[in-house]
C-alpha atoms as a PDB file:
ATOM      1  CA  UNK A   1       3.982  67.377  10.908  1.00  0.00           C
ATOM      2  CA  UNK A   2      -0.055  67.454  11.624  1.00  0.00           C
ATOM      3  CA  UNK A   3      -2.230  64.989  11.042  1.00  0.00           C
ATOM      4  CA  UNK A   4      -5.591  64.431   8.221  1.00  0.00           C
ATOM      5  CA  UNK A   5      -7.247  61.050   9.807  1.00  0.00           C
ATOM      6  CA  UNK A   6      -4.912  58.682   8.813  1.00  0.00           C
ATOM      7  CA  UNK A   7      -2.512  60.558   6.625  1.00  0.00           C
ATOM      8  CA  UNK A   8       0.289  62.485   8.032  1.00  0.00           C
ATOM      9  CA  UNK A   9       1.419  65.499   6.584  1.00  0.00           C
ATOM     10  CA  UNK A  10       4.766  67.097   6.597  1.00  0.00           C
ATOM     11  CA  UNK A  11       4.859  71.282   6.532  1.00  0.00           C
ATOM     12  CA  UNK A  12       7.246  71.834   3.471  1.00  0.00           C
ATOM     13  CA  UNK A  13       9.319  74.724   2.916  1.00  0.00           C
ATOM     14  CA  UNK A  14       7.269  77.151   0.727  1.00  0.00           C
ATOM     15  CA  UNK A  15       4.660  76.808   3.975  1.00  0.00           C
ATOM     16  CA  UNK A  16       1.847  74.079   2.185  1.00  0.00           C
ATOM     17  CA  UNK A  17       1.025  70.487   3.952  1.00  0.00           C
ATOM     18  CA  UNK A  18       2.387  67.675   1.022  1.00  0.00           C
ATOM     19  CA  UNK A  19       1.045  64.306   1.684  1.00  0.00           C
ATOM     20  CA  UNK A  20       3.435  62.103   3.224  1.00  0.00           C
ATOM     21  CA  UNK A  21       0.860  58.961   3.194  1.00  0.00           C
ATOM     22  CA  UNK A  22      -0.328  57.241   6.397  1.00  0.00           C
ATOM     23  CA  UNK A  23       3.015  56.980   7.869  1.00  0.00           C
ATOM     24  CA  UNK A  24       4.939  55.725   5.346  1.00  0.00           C
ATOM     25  CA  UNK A  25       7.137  56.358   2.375  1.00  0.00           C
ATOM     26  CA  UNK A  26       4.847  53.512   0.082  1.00  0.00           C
ATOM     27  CA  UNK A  27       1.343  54.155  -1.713  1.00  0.00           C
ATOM     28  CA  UNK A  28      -1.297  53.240   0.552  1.00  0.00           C
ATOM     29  CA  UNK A  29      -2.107  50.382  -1.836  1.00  0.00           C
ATOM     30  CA  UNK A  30      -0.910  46.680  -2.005  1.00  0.00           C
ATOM     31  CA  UNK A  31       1.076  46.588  -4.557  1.00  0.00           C
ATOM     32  CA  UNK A  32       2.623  49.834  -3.625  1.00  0.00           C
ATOM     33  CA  UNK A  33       6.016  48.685  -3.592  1.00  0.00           C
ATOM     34  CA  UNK A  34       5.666  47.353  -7.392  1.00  0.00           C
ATOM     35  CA  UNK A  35       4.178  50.820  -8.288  1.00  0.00           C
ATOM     36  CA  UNK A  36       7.013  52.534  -7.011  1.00  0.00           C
ATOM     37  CA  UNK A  37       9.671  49.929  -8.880  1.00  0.00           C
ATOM     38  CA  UNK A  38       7.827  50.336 -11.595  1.00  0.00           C
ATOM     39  CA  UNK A  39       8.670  54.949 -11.136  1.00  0.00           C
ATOM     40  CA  UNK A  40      12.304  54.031 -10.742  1.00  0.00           C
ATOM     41  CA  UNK A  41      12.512  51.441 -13.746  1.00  0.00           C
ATOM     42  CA  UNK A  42      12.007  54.617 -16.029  1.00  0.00           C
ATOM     43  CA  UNK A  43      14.928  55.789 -14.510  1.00  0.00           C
ATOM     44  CA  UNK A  44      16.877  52.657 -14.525  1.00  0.00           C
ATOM     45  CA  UNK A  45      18.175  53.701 -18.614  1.00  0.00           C
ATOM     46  CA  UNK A  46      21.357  55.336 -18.907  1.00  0.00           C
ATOM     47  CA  UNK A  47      19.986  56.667 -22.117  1.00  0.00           C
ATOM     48  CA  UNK A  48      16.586  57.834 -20.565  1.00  0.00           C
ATOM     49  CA  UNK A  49      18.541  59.790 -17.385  1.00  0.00           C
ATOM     50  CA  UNK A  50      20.350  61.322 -19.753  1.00  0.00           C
ATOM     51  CA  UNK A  51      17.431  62.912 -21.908  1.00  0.00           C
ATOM     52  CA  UNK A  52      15.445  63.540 -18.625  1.00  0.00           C
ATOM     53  CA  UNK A  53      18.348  65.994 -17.743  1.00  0.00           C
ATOM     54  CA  UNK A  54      18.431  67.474 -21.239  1.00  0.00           C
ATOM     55  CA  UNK A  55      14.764  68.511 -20.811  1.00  0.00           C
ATOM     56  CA  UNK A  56      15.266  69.574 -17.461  1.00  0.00           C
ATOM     57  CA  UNK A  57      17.100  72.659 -18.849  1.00  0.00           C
ATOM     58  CA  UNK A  58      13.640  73.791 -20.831  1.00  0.00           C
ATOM     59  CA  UNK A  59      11.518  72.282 -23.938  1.00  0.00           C
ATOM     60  CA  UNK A  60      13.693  70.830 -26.342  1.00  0.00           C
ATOM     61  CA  UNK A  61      12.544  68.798 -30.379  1.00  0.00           C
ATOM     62  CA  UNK A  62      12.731  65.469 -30.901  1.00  0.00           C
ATOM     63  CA  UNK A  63      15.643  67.111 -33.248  1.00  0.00           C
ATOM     64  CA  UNK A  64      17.231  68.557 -30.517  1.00  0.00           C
ATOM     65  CA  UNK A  65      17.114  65.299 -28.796  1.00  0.00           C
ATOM     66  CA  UNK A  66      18.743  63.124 -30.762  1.00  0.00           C
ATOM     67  CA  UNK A  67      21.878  65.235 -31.685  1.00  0.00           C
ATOM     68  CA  UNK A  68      22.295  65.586 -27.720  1.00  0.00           C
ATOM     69  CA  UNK A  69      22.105  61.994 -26.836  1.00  0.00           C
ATOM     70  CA  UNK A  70      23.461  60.341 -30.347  1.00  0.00           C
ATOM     71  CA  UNK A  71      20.752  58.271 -30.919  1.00  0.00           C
ATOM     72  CA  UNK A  72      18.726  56.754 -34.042  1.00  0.00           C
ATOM     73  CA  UNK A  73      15.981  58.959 -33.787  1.00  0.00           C
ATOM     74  CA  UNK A  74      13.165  56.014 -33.562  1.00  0.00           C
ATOM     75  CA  UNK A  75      15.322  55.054 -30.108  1.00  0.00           C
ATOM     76  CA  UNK A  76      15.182  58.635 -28.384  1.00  0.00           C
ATOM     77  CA  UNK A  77      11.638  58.830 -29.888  1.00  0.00           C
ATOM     78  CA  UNK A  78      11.223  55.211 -27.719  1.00  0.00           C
ATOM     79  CA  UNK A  79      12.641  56.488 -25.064  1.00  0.00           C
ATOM     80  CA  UNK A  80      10.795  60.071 -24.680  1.00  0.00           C
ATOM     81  CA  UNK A  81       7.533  58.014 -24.737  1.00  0.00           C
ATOM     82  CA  UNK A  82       8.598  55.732 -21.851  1.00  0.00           C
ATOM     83  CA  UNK A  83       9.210  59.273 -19.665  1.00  0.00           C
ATOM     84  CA  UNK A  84       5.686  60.805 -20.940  1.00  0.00           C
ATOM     85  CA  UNK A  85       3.952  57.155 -20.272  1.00  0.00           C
ATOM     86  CA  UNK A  86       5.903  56.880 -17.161  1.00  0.00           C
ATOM     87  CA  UNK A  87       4.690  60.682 -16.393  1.00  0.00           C
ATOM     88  CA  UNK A  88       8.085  62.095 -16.337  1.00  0.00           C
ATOM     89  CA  UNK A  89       7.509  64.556 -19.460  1.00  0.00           C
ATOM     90  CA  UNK A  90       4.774  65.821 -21.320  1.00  0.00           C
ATOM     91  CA  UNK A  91       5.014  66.317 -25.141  1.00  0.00           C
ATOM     92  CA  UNK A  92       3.562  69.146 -27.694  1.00  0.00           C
ATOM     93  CA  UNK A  93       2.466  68.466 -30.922  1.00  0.00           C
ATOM     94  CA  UNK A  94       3.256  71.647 -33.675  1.00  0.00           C
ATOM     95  CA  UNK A  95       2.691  69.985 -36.449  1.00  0.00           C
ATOM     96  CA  UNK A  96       5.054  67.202 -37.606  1.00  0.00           C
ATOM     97  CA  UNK A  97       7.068  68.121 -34.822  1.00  0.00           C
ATOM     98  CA  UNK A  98       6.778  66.776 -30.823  1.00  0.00           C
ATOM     99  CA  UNK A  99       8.481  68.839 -28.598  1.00  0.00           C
ATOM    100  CA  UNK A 100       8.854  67.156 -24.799  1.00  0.00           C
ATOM    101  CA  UNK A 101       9.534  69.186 -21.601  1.00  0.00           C
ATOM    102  CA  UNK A 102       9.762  67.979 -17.868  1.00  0.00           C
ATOM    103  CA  UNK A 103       6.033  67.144 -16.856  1.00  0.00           C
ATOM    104  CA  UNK A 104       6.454  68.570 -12.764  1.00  0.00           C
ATOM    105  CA  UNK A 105       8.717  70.288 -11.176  1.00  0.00           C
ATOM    106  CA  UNK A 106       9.536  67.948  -8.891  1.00  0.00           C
ATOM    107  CA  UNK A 107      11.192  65.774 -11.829  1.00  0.00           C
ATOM    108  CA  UNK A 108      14.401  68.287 -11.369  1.00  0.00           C
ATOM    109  CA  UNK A 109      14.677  67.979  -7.926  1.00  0.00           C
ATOM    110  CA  UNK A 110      14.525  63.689  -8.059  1.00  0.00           C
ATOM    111  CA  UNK A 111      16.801  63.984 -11.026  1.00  0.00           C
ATOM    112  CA  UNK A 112      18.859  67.010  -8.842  1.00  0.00           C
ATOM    113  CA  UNK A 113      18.636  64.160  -5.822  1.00  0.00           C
ATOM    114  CA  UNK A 114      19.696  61.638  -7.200  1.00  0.00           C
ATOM    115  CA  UNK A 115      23.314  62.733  -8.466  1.00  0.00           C
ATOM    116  CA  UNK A 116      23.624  64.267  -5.049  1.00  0.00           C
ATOM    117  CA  UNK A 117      22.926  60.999  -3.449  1.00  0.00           C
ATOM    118  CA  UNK A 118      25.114  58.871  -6.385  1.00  0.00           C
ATOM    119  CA  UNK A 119      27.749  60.864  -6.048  1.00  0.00           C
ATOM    120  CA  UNK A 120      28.176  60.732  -2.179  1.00  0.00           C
ATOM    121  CA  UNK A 121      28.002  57.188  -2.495  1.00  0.00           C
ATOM    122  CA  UNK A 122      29.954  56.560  -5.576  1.00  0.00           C
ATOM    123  CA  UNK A 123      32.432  53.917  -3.765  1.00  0.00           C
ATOM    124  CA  UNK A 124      29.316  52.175  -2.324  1.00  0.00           C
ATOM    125  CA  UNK A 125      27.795  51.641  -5.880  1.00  0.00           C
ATOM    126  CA  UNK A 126      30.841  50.555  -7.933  1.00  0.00           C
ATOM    127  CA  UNK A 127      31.248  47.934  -5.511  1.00  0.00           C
ATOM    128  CA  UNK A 128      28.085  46.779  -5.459  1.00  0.00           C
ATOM    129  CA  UNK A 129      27.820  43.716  -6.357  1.00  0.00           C
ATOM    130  CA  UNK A 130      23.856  42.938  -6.889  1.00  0.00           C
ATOM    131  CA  UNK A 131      23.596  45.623  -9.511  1.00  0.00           C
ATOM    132  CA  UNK A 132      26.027  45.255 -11.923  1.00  0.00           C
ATOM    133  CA  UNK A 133      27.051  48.819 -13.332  1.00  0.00           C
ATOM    134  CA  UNK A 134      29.533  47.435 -15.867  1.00  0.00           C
ATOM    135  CA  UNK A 135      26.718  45.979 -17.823  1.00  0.00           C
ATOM    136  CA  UNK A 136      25.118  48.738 -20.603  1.00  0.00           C
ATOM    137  CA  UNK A 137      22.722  48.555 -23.575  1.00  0.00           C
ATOM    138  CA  UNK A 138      23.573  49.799 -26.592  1.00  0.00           C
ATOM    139  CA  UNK A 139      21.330  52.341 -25.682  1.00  0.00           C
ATOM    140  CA  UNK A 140      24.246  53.846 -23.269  1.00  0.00           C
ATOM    141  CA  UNK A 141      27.121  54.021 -25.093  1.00  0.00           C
ATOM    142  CA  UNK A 142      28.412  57.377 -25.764  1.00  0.00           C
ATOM    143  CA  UNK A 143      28.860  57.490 -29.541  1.00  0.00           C
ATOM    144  CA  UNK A 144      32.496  58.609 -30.313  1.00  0.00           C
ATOM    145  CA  UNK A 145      33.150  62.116 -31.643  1.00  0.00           C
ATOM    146  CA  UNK A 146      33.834  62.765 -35.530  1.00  0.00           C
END
């Protein structure tokens, strides 16, 4: 780690200095911790995780969207717009088409993270008791096959 004033930096792998804050793990500002919240609420939908790792395998149509997830098409269209408000995707206009693809780089190794960290502690979580994991929208309900 070296040191910019009051920002520490941590050497990464590929050799570059990524800003680590002053410190910290929270935004240097005071409502950092609602900022951050605010990232992870995105996240928080069953149905948006799931579209964030469709997209994470390349660019994919509204189209192509909605037949992966099973959704009315105005819901995954309401849901791709909370990722690309939320800065998670980007979207391409052709047309009468939108086309949405992971915004950084980084999104795939959160959304890579996170399973990693879910899954090693999955007994943890489905005892939790302050989140309650049983409780889905209609949003996250796997439609049956036909």
């Amino acid at each position: 780690m070296t040191g910019h004033g009051s920002v520490e930096t941590v050497n990464c792998a590929g050799g570059a200095d990524c800003c680590a804050g002053p410190l910290g793990l929270l935004p240097e500002v005071t409502d950092g911790a609602a900022v951050l919240a605010k990232f992870f609420r995105a996240l928080g939908d069953p149905a948006r995780l799931r579209l964030l790792e469709f997209l994470v395998a390349g660019e994919r149509s509204v189209g192509e969207c909605v037949r992966h997830i099973g959704l009315a098409q105005g819901r995954v269209s309401t849901h791709l717009a909370c990722l690309a408000d939320c800065g998670y995707v980007e979207v391409r206009r052709q047309g009468r088409f939108s086309y949405y693809r992971v915004a950084d780089s980084r999104v795939v190794d959160l959304v890579n993270l996170a399973r990693v960290l879910a899954a090693d502690n999955a007994a943890v979580l489905a005892a939790c008791r302050h989140i309650d994991a049983d409780a889905v929208t209609a949003d996250s309900v796997v439609p049956e096959s036909r």
